[in-house]
C-alpha atoms as a PDB file:
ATOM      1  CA  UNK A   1    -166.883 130.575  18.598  1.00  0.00           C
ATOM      2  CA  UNK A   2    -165.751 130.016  14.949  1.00  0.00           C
ATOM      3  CA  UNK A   3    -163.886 127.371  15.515  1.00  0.00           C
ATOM      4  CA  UNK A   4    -167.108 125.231  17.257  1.00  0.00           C
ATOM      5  CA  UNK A   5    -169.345 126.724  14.150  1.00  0.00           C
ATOM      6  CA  UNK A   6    -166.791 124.902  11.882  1.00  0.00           C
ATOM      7  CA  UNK A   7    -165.136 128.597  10.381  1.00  0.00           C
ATOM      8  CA  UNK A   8    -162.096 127.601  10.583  1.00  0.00           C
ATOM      9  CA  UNK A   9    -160.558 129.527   8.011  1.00  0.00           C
ATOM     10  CA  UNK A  10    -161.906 132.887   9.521  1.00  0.00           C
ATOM     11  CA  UNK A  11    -160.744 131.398  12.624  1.00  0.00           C
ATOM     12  CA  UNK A  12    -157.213 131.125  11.752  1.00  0.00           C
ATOM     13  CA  UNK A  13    -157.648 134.598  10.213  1.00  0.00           C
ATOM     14  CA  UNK A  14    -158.065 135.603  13.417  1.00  0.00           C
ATOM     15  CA  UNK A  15    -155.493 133.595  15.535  1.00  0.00           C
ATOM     16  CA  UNK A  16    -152.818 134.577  12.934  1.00  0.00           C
ATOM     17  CA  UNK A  17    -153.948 138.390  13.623  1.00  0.00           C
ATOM     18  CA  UNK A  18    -153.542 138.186  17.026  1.00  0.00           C
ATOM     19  CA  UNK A  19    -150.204 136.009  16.375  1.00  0.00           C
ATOM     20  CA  UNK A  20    -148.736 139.336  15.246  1.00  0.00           C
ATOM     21  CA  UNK A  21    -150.214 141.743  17.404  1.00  0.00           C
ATOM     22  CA  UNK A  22    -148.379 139.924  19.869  1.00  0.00           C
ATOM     23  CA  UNK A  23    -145.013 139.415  18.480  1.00  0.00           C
ATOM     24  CA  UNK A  24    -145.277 143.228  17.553  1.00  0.00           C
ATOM     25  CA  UNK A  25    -144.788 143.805  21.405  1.00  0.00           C
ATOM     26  CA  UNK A  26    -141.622 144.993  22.475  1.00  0.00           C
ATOM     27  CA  UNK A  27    -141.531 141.382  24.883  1.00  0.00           C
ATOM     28  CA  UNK A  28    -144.110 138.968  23.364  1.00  0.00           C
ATOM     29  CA  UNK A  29    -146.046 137.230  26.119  1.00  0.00           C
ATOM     30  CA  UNK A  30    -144.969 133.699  25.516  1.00  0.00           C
ATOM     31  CA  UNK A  31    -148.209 132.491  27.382  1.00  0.00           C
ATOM     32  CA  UNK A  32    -150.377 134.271  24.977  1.00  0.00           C
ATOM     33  CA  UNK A  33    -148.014 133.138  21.971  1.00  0.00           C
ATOM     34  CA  UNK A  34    -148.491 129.383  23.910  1.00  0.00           C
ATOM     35  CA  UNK A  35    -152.611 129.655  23.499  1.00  0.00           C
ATOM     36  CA  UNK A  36    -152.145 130.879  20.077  1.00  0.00           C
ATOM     37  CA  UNK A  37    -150.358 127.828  18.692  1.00  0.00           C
ATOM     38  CA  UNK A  38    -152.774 125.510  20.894  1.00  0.00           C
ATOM     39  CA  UNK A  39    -156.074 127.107  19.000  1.00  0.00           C
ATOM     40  CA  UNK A  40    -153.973 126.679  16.187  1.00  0.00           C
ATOM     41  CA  UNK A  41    -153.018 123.241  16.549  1.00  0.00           C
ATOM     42  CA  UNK A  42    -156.705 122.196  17.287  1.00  0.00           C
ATOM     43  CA  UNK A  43    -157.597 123.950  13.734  1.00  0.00           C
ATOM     44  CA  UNK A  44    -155.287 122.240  12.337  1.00  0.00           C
ATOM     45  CA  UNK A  45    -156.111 118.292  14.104  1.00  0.00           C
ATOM     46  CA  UNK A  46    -159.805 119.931  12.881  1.00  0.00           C
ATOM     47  CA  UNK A  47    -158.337 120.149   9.251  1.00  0.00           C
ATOM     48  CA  UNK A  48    -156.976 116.664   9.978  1.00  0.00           C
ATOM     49  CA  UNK A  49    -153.316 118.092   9.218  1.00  0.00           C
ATOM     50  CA  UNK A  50    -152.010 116.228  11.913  1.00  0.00           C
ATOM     51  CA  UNK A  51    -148.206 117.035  11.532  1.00  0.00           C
ATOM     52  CA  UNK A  52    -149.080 120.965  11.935  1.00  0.00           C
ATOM     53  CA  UNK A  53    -151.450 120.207  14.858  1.00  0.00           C
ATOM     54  CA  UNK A  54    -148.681 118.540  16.391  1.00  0.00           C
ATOM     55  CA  UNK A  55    -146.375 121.305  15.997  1.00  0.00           C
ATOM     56  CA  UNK A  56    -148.347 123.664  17.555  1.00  0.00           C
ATOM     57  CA  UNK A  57    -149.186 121.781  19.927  1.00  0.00           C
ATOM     58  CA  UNK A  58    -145.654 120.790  21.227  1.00  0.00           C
ATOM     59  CA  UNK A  59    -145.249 124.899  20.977  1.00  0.00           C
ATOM     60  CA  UNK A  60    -147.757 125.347  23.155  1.00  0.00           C
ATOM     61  CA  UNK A  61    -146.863 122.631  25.539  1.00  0.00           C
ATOM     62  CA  UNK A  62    -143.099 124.021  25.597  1.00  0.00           C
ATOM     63  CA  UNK A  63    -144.822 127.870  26.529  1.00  0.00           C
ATOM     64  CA  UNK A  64    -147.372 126.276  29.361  1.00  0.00           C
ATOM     65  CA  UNK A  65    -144.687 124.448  30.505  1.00  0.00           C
ATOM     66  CA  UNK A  66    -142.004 127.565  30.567  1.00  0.00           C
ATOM     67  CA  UNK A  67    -145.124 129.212  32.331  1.00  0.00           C
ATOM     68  CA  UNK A  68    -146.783 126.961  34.452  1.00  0.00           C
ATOM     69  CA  UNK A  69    -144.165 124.348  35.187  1.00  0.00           C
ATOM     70  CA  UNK A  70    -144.713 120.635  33.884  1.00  0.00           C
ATOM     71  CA  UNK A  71    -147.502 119.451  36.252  1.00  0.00           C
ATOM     72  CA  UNK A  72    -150.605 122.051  36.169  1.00  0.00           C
ATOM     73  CA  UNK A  73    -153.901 121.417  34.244  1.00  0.00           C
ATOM     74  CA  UNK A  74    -152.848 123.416  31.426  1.00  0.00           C
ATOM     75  CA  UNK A  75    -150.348 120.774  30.438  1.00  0.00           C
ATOM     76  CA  UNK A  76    -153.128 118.006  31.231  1.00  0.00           C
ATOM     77  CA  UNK A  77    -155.270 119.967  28.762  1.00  0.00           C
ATOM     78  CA  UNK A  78    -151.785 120.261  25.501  1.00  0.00           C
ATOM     79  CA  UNK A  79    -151.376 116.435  26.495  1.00  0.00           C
ATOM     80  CA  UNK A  80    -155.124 115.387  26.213  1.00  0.00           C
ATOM     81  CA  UNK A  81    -155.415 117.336  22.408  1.00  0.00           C
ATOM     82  CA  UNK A  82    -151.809 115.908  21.300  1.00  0.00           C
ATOM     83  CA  UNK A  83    -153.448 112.252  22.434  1.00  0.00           C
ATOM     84  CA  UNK A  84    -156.665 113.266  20.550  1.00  0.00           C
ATOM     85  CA  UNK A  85    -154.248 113.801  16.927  1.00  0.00           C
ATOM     86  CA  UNK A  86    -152.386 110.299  17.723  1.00  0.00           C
ATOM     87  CA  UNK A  87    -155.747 108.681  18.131  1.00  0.00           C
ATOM     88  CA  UNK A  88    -156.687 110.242  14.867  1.00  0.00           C
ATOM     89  CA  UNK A  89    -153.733 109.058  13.460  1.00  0.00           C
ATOM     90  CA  UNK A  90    -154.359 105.564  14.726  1.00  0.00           C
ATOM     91  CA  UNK A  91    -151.294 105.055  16.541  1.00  0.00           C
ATOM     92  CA  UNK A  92    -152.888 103.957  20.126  1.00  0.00           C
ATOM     93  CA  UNK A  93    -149.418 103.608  21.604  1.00  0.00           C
ATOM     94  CA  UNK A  94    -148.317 107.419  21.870  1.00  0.00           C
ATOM     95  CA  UNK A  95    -152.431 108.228  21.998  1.00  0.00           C
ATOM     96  CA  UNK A  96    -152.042 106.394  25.672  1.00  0.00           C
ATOM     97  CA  UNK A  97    -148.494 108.458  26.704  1.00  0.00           C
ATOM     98  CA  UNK A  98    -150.140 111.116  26.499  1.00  0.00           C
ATOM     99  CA  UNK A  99    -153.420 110.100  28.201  1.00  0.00           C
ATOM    100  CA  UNK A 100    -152.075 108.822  30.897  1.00  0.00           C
ATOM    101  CA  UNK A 101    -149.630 111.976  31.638  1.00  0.00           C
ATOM    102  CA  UNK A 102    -152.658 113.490  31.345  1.00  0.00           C
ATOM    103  CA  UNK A 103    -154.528 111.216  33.681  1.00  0.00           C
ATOM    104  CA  UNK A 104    -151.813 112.184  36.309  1.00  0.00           C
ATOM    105  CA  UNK A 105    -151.929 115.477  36.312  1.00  0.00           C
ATOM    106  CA  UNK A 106    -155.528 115.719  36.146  1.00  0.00           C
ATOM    107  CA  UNK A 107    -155.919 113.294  39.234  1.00  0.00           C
ATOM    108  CA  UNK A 108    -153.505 115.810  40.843  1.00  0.00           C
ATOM    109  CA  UNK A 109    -155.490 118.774  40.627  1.00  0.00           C
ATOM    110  CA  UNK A 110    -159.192 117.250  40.752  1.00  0.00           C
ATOM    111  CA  UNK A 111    -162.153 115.031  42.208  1.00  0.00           C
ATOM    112  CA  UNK A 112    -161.954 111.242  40.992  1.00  0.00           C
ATOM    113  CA  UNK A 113    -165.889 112.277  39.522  1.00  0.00           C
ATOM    114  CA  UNK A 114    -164.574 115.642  37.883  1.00  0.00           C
ATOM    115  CA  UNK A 115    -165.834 115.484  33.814  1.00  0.00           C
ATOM    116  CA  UNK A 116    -162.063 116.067  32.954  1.00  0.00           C
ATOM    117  CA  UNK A 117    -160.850 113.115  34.929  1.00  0.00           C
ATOM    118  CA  UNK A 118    -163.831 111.022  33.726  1.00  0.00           C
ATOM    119  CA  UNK A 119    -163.634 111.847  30.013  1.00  0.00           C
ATOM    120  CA  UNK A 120    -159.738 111.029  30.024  1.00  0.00           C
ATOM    121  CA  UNK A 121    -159.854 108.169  32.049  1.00  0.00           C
ATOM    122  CA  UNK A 122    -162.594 106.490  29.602  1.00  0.00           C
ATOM    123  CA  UNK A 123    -160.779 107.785  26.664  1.00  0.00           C
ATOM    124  CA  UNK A 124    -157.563 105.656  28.105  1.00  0.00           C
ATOM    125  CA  UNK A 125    -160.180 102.622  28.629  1.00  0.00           C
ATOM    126  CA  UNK A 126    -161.324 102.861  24.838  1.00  0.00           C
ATOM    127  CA  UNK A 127    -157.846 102.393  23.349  1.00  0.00           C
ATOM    128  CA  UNK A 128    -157.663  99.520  21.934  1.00  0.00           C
ATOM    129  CA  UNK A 129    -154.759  96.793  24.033  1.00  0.00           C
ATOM    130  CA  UNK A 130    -151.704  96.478  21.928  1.00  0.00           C
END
């Protein structure tokens, strides 16, 4: 909710609270610890810090992965938000890696019309041909 009404600051507040409430456990959940650095990384691709937002990103990515194993939507979802930082960062080439790993997986798991499928598929379309 902060993060959509542009708080980020409070938001990260908040992340980095529950960052530590979870490595306070005596065995951190790694999946929760994974969704922490992705909110993070998305404040930070907000913040257009795009090195940070890629390191939490590829955090999160490595603790879906550990998780969920490579090819679930949850990885569609880490590889859709790293493409969203490369397209930011104007370099189309990795931007369409990752949108088309996440293409893959999402085409996997749903409906040719699902939204997700749509959005990523026109988002590959839009990128500019090298």
């Amino acid at each position: 909710m902060l993060f959509r009404s542009n708080q980020l600051k409070e938001a990260r507040e908040y992340l980095t609270k529950a960052e530590n409430i979870i490595k306070k456990q005596n065995h951190p959940d790694q999946l929760e610890l994974g969704y922490v650095s992705y909110n993070n990384g998305l404040l930070y691709k907000a913040e257009n810090n795009y090195e940070e937002a890629l390191n939490h990103l590829n955090k999160a990515l490595e603790a879906f992965k550990a998780f969920y194993g490579d090819n679930k939507p949850q990885i569609a979802m880490v590889y859709s938000s790293i493409a969203e930082v490369f397209i930011q960062k104007k370099d189309h080439t990795k931007a369409k890696e990752y949108l088309k790993k996440s293409l893959e997986i999402r085409t996997e798991f749903f409906e040719v019309d699902h939204p997700e499928v749509i959005e990523t598929q026109k988002l590959l379309e839009s990128m500019p041909v090298n």
